[in-house]
Protein backbone atom coordinates (compact mmCIF):
# COMPACT_ATOMS: atom_id res chain seq x y z
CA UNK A 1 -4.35 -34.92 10.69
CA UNK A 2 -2.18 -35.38 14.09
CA UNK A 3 0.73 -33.78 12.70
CA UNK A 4 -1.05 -30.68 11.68
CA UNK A 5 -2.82 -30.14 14.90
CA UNK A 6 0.29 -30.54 16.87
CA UNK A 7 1.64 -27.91 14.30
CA UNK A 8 -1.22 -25.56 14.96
CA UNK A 9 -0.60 -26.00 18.56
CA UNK A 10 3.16 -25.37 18.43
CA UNK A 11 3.22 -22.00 16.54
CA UNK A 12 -0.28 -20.46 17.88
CA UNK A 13 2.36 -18.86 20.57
CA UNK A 14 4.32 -17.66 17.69
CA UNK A 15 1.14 -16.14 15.59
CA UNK A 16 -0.31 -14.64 18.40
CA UNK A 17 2.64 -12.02 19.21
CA UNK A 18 3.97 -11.54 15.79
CA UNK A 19 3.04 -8.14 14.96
CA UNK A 20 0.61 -7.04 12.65
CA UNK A 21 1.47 -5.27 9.43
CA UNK A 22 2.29 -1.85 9.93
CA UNK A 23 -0.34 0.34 8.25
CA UNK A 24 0.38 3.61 6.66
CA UNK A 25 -1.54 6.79 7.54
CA UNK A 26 -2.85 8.71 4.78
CA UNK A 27 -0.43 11.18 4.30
CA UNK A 28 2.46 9.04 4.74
CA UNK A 29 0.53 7.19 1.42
CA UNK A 30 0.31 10.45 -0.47
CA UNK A 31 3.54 10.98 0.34
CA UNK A 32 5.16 7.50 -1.02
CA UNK A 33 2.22 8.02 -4.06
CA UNK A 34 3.53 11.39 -4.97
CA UNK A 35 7.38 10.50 -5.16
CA UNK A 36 6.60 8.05 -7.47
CA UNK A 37 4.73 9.94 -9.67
CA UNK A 38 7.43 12.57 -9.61
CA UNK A 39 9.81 10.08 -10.39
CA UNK A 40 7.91 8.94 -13.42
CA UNK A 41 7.16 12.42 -14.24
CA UNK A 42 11.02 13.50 -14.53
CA UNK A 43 11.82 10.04 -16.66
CA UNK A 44 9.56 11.63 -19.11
CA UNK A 45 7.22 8.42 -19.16
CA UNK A 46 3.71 9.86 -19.74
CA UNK A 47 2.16 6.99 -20.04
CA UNK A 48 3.99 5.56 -16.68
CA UNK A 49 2.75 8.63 -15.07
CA UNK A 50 -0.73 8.25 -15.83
CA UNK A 51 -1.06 4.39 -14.76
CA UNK A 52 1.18 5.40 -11.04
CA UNK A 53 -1.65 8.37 -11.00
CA UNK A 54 -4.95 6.04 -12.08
CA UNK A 55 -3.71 3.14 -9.85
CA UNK A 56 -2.39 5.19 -6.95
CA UNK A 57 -5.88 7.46 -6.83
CA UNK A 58 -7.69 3.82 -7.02
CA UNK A 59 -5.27 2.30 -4.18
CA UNK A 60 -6.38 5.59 -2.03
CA UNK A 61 -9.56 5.81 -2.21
CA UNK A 62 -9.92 1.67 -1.75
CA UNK A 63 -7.22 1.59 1.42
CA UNK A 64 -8.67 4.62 2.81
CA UNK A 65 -12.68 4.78 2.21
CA UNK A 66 -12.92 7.39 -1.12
CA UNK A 67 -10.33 9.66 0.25
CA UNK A 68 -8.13 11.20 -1.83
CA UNK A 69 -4.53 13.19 -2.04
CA UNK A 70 -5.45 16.81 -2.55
CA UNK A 71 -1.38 17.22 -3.18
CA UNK A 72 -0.89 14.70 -5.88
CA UNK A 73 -2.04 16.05 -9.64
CA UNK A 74 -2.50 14.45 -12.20
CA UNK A 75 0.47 14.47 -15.11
C-alpha cells in the first residue's frame, strides 16, 4: 500500500506532461482509410476490400459522431 502511493507520487510529474495522443482530423482519417482500401483494391482481395470498407465506415462514423468519407467508395 506504501509502495504504491509513493509510486503514484513519483510519476504524477511524469503523467501530467506526457502528451496526449495525437488525434487525427477527419480528413487526415479518410485519407489513411482510403489508401488502404486502394491497397486492398489493387491486391485483388474483394473480400479484404469490403471488411477495410465496413470497418473503416464503422471506425468513422464512431471516432467522428456519424460522419462519413464522401471520397472513399465502396469496392
Amino acid at each position: 500500500m506504501v509502495l504504491a502511493a509513493v509510486l503514484a507520487s513519483a510519476l504524477a510529474p511524469v503523467l501530467a506532461v506526457a502528451p496526449a495522443r495525437a488525434q487525427m482530423s477527419l480528413d487526415q482519417t479518410c485519407a489513411k482509410f482510403s489508401g488502404k482500401l486502394d491497397v486492398a483494391v489493387a491486391s485483388g482481395d474483394t473480400v479484404k476490400a469490403r471488411q477495410i470498407y465496413t470497418e473503416g465506415s464503422k471506425r468513422v462514423a464512431s471516432h467522428f459522431n456519424g460522419a462519413t468519407c464522401p471520397n472513399v467508395k465502396a469496392p
